[in-house]
Protein backbone atom coordinates (compact mmCIF):
# COMPACT_ATOMS: atom_id res chain seq x y z
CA UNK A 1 0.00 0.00 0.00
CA UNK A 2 1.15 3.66 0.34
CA UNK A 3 1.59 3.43 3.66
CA UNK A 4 3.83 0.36 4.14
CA UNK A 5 7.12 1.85 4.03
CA UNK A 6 5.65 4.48 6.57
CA UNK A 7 6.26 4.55 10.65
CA UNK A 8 2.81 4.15 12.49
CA UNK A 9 3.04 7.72 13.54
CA UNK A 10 3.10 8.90 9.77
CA UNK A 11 0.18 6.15 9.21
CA UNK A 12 -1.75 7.59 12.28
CA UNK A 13 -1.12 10.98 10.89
CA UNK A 14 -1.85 10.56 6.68
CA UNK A 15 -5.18 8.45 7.52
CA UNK A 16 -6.63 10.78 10.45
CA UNK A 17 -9.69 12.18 8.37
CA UNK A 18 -10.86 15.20 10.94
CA UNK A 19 -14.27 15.87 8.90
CA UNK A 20 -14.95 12.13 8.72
CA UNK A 21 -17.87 11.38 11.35
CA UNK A 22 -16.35 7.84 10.90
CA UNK A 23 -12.73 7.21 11.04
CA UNK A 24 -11.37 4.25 8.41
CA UNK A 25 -10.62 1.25 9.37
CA UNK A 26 -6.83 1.80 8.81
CA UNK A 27 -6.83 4.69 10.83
CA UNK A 28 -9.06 3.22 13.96
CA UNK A 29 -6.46 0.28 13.80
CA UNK A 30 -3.18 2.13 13.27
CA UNK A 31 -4.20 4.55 16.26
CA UNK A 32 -5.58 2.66 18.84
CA UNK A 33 -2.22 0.58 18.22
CA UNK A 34 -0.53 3.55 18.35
CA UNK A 35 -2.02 4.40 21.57
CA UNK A 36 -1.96 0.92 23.57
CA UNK A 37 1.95 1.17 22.91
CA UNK A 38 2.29 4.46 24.85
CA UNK A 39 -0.56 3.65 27.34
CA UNK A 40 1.62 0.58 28.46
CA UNK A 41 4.70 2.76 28.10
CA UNK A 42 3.20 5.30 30.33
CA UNK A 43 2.35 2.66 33.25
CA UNK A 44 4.98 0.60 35.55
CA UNK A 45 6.49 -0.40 39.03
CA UNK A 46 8.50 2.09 39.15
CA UNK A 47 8.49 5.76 38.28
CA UNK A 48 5.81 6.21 41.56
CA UNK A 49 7.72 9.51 42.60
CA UNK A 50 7.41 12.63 40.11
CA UNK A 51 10.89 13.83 38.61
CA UNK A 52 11.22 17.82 39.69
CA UNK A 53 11.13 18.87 35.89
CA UNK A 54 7.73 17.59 35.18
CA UNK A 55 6.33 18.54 38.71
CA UNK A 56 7.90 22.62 37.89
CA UNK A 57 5.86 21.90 34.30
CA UNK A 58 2.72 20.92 36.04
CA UNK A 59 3.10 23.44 38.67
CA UNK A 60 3.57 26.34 35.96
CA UNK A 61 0.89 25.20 33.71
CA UNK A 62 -1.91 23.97 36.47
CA UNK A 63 -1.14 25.74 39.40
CA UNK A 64 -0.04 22.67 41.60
CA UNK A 65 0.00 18.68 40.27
CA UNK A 66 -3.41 18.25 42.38
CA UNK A 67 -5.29 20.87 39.80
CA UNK A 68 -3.38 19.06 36.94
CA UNK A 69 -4.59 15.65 38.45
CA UNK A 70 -8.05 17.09 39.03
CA UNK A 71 -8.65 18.38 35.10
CA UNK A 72 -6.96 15.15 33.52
CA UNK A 73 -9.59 13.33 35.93
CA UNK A 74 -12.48 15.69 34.73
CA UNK A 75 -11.23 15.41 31.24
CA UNK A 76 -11.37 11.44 31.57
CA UNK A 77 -14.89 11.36 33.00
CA UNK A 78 -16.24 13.98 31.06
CA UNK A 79 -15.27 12.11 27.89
CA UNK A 80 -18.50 10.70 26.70
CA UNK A 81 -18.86 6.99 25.37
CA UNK A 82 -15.45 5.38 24.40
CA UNK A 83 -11.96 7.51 23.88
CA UNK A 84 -8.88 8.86 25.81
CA UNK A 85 -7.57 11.65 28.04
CA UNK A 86 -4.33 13.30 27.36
CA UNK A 87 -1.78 15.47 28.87
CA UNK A 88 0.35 16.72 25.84
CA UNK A 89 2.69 18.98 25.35
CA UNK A 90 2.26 21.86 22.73
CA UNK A 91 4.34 22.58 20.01
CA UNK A 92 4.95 26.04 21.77
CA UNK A 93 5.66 23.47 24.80
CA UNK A 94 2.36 24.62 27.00
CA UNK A 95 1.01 21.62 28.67
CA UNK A 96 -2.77 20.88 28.03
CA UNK A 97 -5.29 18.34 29.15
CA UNK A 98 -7.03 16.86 26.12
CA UNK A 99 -9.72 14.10 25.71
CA UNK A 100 -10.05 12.33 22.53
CA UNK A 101 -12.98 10.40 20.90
CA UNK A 102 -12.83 6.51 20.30
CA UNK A 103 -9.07 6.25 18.96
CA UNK A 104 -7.92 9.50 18.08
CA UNK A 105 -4.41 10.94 19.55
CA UNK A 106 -2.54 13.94 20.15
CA UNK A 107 -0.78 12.60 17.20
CA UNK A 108 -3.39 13.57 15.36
CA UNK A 109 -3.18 17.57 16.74
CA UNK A 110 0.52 17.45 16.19
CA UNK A 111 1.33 17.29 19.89
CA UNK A 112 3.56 15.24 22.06
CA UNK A 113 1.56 12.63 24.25
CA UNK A 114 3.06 12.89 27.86
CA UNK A 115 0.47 10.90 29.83
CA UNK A 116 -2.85 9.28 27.98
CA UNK A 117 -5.37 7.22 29.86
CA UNK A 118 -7.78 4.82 27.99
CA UNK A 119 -11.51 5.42 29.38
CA UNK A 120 -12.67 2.67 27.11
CA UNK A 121 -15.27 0.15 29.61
CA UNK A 122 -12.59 -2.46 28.97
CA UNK A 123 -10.03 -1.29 30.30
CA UNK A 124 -12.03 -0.31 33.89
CA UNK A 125 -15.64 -1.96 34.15
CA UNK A 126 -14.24 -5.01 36.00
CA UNK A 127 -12.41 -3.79 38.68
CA UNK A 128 -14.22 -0.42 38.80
CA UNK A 129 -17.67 -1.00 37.11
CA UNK A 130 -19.19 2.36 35.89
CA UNK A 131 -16.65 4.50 38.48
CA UNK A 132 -14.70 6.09 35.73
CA UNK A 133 -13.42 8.63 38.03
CA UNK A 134 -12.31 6.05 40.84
CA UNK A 135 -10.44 4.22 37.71
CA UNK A 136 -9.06 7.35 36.80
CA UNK A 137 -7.99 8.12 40.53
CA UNK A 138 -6.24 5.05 41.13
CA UNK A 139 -4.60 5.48 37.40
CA UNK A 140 -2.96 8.61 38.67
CA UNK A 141 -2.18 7.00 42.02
CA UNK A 142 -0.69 3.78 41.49
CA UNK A 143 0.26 3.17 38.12
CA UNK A 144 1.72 6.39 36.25
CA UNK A 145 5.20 6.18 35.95
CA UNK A 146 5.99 9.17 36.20
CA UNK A 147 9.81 9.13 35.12
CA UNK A 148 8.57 8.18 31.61
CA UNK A 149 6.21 10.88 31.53
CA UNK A 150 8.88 13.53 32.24
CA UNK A 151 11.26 11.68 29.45
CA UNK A 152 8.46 12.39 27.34
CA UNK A 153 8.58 16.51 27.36
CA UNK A 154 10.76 18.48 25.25
């Protein structure tokens, strides 16, 4: 195809239709690929205590890391049906809490994904049922690591 000597960011990027109600199969594939990879990325054992360059970041764009927390937890819940919630950085290098549809990505905004949490049911209903923001709590809690989310800003 046209796309097979591509990177899955370029295929993410070429395919994302933003007037398409509908996304194509290619691009629903290619980007919820795309962001599985950096949602596992994002999570691990270690990386529980916040390196002093992203907390300065969060501090300077938020306010404090609680009113960062609190919007990336409002972004989650408010996200209606099946998507994402982002931190990203800007290409200006502003930090911004974003919420995506489905399978879209920052990638798709040309920003940098720092932190993105899947609000799909899958990846909560069992342990949380319909408590997205108690999912989204204990994602921020327990299993960010953080250190990969500072290695992640410009």
């Amino acid at each position: 195809t046209d796309h097979e000597s591509k990177s899955l960011e370029e295929i993410v990027k070429d395919t994302y239709d933003p007037q398409a109600f509908v996304q194509s199969g290619l691009f629903n594939n290619a980007s919820q690929h795309w962001n599985h990879i950096q949602f596992w990325e994002m999570m691990g054992p270690s990386g529980k205590t916040m390196p002093t360059n992203l907390e300065t970041a969060l501090v300077g764009q938020f306010g404090s890391v609680q009113s960062f927390k609190d919007e990336f937890i409002s972004a989650g819940v408010g996200q209606f049906g099946s998507g994402w919630c982002w931190l990203v950085q800007e290409s200006n290098g502003n930090l911004k809490v974003t919420k995506t549809a489905n399978g879209v990505n920052p990638l798709c905004f040309n920003q940098t994904a720092l932190l993105g949490c899947d609000v799909w049911e899958h990846s909560y209903y069992i342990d949380f049922r319909n408590k997205r923001p108690a999912y989204l709590q204990n994602f921020l809690e327990k299993l960010v690591n953080w250190e990969d989310v500072a290695k992640r800003m410009d």
